[in-house]
PDB file of N, CA and C in Angstrom:
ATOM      1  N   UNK A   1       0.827  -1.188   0.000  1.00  0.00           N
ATOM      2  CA  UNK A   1       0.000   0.000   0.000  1.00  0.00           C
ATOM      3  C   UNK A   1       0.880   1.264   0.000  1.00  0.00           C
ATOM      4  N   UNK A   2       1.416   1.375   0.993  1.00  0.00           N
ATOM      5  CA  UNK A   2       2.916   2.521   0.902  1.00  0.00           C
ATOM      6  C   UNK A   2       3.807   2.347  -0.389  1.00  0.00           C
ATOM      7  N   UNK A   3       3.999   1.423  -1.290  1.00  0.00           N
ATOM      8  CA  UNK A   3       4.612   1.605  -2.329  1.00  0.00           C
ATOM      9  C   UNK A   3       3.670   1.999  -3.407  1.00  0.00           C
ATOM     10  N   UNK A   4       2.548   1.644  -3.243  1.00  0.00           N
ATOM     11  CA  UNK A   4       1.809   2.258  -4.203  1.00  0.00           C
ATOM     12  C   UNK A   4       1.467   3.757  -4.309  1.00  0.00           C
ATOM     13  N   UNK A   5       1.437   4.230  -2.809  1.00  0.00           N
ATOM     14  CA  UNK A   5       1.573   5.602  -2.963  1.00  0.00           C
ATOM     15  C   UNK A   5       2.483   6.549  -3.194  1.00  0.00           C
ATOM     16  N   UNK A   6       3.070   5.699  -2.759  1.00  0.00           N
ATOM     17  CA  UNK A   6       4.972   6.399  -3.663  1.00  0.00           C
ATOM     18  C   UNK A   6       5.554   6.609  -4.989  1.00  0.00           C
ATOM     19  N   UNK A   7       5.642   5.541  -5.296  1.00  0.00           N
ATOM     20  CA  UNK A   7       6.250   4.887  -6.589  1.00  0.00           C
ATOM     21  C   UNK A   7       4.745   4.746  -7.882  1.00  0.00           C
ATOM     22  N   UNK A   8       4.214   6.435  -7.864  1.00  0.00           N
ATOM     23  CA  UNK A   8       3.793   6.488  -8.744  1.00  0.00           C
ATOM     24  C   UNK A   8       3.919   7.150 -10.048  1.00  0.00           C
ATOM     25  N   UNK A   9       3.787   7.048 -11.313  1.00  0.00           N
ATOM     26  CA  UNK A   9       3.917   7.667 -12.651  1.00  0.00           C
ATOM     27  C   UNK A   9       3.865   9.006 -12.524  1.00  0.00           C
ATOM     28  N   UNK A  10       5.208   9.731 -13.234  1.00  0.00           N
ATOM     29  CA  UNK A  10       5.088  11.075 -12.962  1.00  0.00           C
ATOM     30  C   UNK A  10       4.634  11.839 -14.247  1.00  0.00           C
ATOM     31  N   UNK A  11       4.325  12.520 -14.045  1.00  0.00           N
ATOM     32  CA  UNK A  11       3.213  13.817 -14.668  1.00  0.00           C
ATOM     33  C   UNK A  11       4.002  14.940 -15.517  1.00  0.00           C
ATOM     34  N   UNK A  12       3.519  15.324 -16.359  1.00  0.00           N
ATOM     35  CA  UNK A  12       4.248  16.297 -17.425  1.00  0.00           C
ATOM     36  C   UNK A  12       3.960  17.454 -16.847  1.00  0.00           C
ATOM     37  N   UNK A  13       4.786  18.404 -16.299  1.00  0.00           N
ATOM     38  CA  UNK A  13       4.232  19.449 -16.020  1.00  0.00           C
ATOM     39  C   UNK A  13       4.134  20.708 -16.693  1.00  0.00           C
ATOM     40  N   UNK A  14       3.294  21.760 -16.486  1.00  0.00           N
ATOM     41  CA  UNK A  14       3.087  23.130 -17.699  1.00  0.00           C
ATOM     42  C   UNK A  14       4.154  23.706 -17.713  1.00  0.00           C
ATOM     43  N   UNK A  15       4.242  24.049 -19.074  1.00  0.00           N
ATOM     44  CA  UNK A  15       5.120  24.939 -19.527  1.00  0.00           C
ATOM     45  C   UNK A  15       5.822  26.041 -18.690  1.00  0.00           C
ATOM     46  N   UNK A  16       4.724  26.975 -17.985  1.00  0.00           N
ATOM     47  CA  UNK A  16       5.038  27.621 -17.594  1.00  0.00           C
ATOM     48  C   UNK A  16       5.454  27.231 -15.837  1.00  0.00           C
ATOM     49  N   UNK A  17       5.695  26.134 -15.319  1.00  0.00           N
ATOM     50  CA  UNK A  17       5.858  25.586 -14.282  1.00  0.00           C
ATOM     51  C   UNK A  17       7.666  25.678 -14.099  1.00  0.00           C
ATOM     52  N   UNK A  18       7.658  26.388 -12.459  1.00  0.00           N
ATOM     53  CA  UNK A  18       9.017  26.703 -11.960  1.00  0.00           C
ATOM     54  C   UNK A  18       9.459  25.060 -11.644  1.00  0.00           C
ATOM     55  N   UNK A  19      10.775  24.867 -12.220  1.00  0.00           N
ATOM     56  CA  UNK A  19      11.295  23.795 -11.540  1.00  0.00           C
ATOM     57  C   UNK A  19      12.155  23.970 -10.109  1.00  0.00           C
ATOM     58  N   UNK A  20      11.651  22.943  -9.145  1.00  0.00           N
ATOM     59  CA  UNK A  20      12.340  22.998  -8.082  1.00  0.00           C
ATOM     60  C   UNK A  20      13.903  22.855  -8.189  1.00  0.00           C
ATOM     61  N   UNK A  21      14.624  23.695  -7.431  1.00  0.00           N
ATOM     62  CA  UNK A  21      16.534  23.536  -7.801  1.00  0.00           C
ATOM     63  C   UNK A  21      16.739  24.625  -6.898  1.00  0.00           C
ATOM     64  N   UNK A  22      17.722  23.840  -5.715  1.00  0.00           N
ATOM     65  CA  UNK A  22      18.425  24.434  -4.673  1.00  0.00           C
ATOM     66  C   UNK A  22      19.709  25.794  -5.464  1.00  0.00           C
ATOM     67  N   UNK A  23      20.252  26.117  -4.457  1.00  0.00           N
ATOM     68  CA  UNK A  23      21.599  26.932  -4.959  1.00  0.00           C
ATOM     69  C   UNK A  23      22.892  25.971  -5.168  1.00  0.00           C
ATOM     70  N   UNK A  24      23.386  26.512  -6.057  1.00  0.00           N
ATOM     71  CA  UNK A  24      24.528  25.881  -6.300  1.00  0.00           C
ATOM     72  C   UNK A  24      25.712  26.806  -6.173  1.00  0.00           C
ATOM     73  N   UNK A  25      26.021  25.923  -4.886  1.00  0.00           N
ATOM     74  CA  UNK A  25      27.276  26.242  -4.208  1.00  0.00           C
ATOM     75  C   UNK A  25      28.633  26.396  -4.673  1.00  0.00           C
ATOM     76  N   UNK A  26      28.517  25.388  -5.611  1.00  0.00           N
ATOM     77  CA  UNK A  26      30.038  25.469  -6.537  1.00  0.00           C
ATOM     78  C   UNK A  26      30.443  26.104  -7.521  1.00  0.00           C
ATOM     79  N   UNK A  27      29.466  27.559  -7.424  1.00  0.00           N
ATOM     80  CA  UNK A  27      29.511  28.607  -8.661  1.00  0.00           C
ATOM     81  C   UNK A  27      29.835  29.730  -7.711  1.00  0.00           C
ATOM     82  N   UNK A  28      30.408  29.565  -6.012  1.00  0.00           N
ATOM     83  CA  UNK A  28      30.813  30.135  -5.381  1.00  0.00           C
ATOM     84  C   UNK A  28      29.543  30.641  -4.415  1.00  0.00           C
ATOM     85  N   UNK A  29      29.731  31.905  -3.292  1.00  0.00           N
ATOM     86  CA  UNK A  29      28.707  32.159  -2.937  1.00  0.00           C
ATOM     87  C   UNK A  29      28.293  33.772  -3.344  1.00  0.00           C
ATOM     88  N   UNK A  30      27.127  33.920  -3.652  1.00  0.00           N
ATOM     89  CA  UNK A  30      26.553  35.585  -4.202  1.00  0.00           C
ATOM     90  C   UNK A  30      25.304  35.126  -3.271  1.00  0.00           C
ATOM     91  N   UNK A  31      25.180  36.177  -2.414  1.00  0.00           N
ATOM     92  CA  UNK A  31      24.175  35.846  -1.259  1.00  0.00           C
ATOM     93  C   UNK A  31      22.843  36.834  -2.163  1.00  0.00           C
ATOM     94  N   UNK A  32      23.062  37.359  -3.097  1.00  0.00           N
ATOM     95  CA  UNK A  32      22.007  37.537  -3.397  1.00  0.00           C
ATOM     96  C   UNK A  32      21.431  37.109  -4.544  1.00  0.00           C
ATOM     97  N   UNK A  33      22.071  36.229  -5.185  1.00  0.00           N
ATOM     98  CA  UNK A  33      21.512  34.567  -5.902  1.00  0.00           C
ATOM     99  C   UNK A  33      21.148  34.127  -4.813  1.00  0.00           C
ATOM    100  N   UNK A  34      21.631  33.470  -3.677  1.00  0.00           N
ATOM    101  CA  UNK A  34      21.723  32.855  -3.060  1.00  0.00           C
ATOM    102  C   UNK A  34      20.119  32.633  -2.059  1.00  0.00           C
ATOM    103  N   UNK A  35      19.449  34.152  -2.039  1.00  0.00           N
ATOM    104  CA  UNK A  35      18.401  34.814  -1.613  1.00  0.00           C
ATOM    105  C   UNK A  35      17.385  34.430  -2.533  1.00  0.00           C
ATOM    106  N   UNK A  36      17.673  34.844  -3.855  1.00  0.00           N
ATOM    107  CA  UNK A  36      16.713  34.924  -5.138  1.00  0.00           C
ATOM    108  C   UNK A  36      16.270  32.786  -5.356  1.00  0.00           C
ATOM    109  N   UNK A  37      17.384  32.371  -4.936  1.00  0.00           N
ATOM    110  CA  UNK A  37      17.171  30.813  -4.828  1.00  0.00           C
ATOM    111  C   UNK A  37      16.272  30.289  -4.183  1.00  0.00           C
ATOM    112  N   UNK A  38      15.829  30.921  -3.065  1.00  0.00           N
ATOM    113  CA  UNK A  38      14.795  30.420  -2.253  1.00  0.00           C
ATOM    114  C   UNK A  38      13.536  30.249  -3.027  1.00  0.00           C
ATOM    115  N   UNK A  39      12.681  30.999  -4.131  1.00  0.00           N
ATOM    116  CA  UNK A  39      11.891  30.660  -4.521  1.00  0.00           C
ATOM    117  C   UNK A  39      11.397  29.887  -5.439  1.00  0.00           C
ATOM    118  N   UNK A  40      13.008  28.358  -4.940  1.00  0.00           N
ATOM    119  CA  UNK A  40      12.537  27.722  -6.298  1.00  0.00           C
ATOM    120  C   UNK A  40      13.535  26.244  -5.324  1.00  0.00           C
ATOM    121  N   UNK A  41      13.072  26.418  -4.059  1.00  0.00           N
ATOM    122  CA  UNK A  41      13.678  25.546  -3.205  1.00  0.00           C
ATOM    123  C   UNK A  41      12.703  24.756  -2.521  1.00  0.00           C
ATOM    124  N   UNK A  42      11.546  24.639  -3.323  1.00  0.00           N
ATOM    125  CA  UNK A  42      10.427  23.631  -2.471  1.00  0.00           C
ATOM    126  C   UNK A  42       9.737  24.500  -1.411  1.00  0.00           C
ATOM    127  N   UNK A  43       8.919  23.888  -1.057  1.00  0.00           N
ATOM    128  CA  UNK A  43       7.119  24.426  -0.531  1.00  0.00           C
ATOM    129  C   UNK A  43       7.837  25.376   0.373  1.00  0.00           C
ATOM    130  N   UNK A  44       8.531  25.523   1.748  1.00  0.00           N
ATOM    131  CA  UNK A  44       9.104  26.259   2.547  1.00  0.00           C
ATOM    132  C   UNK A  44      10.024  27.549   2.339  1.00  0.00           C
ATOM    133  N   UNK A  45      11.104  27.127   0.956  1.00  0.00           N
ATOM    134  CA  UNK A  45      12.083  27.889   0.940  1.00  0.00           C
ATOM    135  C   UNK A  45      10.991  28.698  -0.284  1.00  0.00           C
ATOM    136  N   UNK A  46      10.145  28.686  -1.155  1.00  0.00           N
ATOM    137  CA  UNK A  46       9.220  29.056  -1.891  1.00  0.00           C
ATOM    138  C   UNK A  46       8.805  30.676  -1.292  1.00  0.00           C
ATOM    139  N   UNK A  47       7.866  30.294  -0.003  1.00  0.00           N
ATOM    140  CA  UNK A  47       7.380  30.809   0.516  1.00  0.00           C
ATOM    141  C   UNK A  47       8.241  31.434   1.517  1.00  0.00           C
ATOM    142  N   UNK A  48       9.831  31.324   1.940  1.00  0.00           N
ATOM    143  CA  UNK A  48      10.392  32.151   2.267  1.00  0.00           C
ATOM    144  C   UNK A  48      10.913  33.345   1.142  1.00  0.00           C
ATOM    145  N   UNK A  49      10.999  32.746  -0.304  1.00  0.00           N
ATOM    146  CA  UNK A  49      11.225  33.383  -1.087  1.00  0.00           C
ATOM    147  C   UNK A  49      10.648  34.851  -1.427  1.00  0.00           C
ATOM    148  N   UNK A  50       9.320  34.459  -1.381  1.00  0.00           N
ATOM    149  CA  UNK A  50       8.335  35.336  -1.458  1.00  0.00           C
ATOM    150  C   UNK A  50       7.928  36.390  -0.248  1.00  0.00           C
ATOM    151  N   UNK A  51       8.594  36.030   0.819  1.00  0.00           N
ATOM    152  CA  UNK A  51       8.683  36.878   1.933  1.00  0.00           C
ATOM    153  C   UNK A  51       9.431  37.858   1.998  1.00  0.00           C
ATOM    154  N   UNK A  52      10.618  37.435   1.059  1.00  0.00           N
ATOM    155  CA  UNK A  52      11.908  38.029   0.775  1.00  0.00           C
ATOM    156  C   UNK A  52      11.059  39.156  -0.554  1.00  0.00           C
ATOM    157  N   UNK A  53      10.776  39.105  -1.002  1.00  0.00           N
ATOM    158  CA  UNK A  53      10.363  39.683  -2.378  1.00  0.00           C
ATOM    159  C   UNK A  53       9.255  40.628  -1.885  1.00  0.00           C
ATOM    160  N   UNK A  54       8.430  40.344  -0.906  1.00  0.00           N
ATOM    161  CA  UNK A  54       7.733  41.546  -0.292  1.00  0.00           C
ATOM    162  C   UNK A  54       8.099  42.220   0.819  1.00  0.00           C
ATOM    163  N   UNK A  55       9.300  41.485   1.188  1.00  0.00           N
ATOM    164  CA  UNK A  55       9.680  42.809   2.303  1.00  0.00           C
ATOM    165  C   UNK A  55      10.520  43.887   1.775  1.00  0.00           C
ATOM    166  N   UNK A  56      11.049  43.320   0.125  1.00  0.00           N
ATOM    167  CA  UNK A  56      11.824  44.153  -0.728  1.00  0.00           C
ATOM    168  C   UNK A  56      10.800  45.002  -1.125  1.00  0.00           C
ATOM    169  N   UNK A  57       9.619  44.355  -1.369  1.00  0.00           N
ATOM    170  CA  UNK A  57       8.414  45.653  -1.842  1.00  0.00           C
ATOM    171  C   UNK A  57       8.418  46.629  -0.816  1.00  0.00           C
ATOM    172  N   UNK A  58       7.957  46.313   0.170  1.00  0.00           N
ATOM    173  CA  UNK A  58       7.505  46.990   1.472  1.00  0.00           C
ATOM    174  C   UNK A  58       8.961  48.209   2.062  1.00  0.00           C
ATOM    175  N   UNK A  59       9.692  47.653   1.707  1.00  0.00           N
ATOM    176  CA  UNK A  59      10.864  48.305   2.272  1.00  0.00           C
ATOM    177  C   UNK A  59      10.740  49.578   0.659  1.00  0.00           C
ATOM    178  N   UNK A  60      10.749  49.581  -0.148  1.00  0.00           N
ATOM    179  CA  UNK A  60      10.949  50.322  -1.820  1.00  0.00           C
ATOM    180  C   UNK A  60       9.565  51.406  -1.698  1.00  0.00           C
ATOM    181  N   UNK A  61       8.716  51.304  -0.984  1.00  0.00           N
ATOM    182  CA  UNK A  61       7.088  51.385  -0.856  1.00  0.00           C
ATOM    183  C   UNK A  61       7.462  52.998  -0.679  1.00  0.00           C
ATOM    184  N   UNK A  62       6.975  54.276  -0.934  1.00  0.00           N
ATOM    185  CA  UNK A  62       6.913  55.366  -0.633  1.00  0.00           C
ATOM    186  C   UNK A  62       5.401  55.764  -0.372  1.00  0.00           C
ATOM    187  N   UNK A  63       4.857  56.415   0.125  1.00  0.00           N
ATOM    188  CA  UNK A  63       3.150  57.163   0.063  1.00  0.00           C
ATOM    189  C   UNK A  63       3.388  57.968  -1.794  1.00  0.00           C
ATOM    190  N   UNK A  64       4.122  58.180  -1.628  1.00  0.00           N
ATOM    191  CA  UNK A  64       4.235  59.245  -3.158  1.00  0.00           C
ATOM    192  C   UNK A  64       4.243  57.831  -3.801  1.00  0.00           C
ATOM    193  N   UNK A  65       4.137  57.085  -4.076  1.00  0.00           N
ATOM    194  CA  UNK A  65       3.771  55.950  -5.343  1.00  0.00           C
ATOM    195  C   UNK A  65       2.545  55.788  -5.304  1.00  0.00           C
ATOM    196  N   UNK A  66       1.680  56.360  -4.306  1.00  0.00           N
ATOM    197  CA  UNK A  66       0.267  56.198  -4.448  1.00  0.00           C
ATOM    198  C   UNK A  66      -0.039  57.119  -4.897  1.00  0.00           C
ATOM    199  N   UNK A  67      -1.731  57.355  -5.483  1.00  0.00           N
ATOM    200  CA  UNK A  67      -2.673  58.438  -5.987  1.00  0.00           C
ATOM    201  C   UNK A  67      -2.679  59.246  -4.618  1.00  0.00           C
ATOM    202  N   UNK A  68      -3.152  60.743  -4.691  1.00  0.00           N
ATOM    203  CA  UNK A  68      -3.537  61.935  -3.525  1.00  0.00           C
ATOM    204  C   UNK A  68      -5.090  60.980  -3.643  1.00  0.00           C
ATOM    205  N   UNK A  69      -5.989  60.745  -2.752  1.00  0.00           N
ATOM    206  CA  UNK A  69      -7.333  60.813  -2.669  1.00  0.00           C
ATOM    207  C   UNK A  69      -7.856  61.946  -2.350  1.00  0.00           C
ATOM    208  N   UNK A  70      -8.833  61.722  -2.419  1.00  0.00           N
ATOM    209  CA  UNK A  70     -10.062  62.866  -2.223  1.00  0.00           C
ATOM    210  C   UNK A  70      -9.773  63.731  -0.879  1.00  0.00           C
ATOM    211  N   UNK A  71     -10.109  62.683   0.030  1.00  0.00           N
ATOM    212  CA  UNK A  71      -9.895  63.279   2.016  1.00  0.00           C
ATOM    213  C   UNK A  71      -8.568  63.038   2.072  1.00  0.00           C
ATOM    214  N   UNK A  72      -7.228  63.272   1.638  1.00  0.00           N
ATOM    215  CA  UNK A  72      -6.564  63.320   1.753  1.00  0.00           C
ATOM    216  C   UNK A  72      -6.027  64.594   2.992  1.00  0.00           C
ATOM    217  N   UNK A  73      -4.867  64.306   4.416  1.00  0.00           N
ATOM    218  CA  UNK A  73      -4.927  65.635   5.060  1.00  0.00           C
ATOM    219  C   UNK A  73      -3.999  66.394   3.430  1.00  0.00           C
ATOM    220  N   UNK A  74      -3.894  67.951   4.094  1.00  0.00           N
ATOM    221  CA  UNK A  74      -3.120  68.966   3.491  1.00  0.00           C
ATOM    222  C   UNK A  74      -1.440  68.254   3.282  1.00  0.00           C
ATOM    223  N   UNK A  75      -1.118  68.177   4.980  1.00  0.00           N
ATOM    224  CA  UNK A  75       0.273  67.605   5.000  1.00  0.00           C
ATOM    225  C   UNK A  75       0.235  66.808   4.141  1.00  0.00           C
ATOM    226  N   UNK A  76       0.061  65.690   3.766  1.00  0.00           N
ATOM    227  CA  UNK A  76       0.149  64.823   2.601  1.00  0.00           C
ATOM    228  C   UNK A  76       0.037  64.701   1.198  1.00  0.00           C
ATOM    229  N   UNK A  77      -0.437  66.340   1.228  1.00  0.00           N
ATOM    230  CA  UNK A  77      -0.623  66.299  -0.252  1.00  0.00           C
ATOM    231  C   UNK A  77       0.612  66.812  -1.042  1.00  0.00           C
ATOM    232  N   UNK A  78       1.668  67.483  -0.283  1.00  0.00           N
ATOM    233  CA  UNK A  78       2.929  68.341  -0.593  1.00  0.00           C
ATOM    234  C   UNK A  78       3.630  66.731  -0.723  1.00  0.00           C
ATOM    235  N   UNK A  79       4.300  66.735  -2.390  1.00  0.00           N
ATOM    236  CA  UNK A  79       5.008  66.091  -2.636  1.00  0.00           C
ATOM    237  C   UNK A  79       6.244  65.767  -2.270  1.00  0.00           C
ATOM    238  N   UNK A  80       7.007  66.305  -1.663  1.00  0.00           N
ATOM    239  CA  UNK A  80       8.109  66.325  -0.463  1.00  0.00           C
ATOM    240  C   UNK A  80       8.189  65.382   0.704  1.00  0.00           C
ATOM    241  N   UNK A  81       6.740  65.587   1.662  1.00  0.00           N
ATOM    242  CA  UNK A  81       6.271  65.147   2.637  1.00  0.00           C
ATOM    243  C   UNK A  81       5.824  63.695   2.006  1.00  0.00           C
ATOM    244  N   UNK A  82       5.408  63.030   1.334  1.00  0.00           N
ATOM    245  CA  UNK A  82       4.884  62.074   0.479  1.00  0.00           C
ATOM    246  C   UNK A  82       5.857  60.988   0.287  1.00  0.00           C
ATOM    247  N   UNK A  83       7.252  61.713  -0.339  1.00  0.00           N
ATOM    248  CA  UNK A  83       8.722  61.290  -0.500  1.00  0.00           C
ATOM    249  C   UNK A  83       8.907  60.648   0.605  1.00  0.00           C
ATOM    250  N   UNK A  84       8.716  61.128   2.047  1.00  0.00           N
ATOM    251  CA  UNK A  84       9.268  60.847   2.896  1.00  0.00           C
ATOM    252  C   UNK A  84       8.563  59.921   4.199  1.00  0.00           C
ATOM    253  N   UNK A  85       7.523  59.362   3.709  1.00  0.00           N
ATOM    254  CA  UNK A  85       6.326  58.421   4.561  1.00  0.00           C
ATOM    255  C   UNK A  85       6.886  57.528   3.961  1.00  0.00           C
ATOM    256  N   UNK A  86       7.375  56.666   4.872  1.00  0.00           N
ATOM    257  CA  UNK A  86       7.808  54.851   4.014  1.00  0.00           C
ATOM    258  C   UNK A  86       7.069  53.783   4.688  1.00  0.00           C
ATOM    259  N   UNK A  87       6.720  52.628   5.032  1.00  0.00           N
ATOM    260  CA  UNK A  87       6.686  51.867   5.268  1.00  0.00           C
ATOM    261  C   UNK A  87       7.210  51.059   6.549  1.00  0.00           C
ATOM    262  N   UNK A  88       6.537  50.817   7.975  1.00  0.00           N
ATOM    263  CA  UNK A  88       6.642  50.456   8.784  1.00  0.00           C
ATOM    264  C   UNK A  88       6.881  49.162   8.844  1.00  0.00           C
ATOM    265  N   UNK A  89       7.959  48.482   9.109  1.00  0.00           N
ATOM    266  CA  UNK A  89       8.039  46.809   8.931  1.00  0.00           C
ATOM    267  C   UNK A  89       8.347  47.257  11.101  1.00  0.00           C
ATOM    268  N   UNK A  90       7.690  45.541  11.243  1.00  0.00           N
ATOM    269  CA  UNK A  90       7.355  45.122  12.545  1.00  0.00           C
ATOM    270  C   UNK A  90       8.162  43.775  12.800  1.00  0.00           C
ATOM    271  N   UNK A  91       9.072  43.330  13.847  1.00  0.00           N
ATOM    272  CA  UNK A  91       9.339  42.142  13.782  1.00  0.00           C
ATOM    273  C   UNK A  91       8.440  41.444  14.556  1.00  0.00           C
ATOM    274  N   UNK A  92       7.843  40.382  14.203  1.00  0.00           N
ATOM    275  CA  UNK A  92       7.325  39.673  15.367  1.00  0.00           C
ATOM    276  C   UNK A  92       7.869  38.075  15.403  1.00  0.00           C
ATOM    277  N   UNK A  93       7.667  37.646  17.003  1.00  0.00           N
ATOM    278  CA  UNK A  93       8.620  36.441  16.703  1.00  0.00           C
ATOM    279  C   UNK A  93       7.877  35.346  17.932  1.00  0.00           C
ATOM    280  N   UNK A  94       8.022  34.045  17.806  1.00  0.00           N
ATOM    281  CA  UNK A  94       7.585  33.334  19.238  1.00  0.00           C
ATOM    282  C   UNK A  94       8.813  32.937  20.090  1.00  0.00           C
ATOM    283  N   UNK A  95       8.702  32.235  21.135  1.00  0.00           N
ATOM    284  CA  UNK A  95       9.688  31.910  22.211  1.00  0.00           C
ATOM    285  C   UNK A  95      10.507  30.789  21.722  1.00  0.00           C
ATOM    286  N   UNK A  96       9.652  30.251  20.709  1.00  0.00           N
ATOM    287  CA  UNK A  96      10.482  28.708  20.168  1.00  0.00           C
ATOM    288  C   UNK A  96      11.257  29.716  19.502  1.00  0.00           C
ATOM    289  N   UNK A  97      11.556  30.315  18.467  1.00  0.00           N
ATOM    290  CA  UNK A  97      12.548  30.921  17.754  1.00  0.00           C
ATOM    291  C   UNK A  97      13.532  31.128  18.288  1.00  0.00           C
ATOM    292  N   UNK A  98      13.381  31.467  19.677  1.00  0.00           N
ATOM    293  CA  UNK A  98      14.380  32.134  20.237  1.00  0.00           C
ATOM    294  C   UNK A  98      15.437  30.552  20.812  1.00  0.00           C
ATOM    295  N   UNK A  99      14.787  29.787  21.418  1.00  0.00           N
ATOM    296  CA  UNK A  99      14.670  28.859  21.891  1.00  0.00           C
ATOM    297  C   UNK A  99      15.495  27.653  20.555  1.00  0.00           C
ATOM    298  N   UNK A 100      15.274  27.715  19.424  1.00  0.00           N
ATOM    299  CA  UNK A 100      15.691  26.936  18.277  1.00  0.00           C
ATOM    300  C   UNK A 100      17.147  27.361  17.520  1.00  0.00           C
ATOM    301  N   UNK A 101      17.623  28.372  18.111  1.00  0.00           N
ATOM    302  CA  UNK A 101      18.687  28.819  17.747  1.00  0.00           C
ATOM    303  C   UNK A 101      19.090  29.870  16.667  1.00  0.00           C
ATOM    304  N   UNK A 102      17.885  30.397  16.803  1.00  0.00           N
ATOM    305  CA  UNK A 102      17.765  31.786  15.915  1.00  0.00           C
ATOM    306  C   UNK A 102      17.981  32.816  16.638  1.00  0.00           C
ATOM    307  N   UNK A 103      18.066  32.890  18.043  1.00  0.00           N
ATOM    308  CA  UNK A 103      18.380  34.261  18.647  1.00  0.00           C
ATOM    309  C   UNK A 103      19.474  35.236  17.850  1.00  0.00           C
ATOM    310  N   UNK A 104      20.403  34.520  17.622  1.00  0.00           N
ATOM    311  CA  UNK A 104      21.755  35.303  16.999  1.00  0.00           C
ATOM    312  C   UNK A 104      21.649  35.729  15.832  1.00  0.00           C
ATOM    313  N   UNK A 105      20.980  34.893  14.926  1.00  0.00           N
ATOM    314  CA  UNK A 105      20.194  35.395  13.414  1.00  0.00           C
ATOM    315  C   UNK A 105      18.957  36.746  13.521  1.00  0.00           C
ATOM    316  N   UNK A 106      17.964  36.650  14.580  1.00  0.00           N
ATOM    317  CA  UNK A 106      17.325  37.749  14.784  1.00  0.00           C
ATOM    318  C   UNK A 106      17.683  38.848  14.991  1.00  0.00           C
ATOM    319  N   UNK A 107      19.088  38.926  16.344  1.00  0.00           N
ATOM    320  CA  UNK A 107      19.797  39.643  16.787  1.00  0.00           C
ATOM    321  C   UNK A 107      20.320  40.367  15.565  1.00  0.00           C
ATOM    322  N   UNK A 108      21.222  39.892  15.131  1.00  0.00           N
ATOM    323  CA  UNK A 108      22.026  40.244  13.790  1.00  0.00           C
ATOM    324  C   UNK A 108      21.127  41.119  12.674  1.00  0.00           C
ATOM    325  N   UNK A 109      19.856  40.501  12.760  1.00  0.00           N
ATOM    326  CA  UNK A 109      18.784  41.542  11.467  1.00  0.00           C
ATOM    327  C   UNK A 109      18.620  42.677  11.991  1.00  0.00           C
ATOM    328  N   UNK A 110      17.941  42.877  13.614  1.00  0.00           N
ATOM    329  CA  UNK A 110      17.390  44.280  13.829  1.00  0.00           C
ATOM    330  C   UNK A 110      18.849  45.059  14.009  1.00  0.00           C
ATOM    331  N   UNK A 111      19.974  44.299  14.213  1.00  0.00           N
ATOM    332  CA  UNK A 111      21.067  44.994  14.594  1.00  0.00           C
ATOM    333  C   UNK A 111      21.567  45.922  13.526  1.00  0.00           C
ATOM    334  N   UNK A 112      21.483  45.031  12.437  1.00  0.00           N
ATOM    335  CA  UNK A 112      22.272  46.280  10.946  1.00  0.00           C
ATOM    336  C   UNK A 112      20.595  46.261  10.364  1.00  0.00           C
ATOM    337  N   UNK A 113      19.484  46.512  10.955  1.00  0.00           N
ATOM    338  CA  UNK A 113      18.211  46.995  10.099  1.00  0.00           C
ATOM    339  C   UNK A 113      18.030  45.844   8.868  1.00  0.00           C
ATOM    340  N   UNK A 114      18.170  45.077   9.045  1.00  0.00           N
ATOM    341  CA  UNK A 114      17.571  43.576   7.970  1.00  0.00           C
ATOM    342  C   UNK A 114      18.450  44.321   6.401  1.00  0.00           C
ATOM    343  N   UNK A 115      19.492  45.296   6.252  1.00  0.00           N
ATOM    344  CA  UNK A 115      19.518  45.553   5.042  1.00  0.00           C
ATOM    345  C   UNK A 115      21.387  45.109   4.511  1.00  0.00           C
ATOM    346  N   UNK A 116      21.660  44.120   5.309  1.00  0.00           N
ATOM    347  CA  UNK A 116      22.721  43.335   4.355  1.00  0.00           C
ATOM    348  C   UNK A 116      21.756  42.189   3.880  1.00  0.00           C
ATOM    349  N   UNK A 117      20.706  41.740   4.048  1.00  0.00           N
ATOM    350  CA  UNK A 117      20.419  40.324   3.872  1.00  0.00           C
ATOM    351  C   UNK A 117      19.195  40.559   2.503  1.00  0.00           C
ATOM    352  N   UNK A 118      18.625  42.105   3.161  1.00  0.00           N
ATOM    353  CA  UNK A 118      16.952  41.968   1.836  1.00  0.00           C
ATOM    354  C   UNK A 118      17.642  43.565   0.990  1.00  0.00           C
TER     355      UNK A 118
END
């Protein structure tokens, strides 16, 4: 029964379908290949990938890339002031993290502001 669910016929997949493929190490290290790799490293590193790719949004994000609305205040409407509203990133974290041996990796992000890594 377990081999049957295993050892089954594999499937052609679409064209437009990412193939899974880790980094390759022996082309040296560029940590930002190395970054861009994650979204093509299976279900986890995927979706770290993509975490990576919107905190690059979020971090790039200005209020001046948006439209003025209607009720917009005054202060906000001076293009200057607009320039200069960015984007609030929040860390949040649980006790296992800390606990699993990420303290020093967390440490290290808020320490230089997450911007050697994104």
């Amino acid at each position: 029964m377990a081999a049957e669910a295993v050892l089954v016929k594999s499937e052609v997949m679409e064209k437009d379908h990412q193939t899974v493929e880790g980094y390759d190490f022996n082309r040296g290290v560029d940590y930002e290949k190395l970054m861009a790799s994650y979204s093509t490293m299976g279900f986890q590193g995927t979706n770290l990938g993509k975490c990576i790719e919107e905190i690059r949004r979020m971090r790039k994000w200005r209020l001046s890339d948006e439209p003025i609305v209607e009720n917009e205040e005054d202060e906000f409407k001076l293009p200057q002031v607009r320039e200069q509203v960015k984007c609030k990133i929040f860390l949040g974290y649980t006790s296992n993290l800390i606990s699993s041996g990420l303290r020093e990796t967390l440490r290290f992000l808020c320490q230089h502001k997450m911007e050697i890594f994104i």
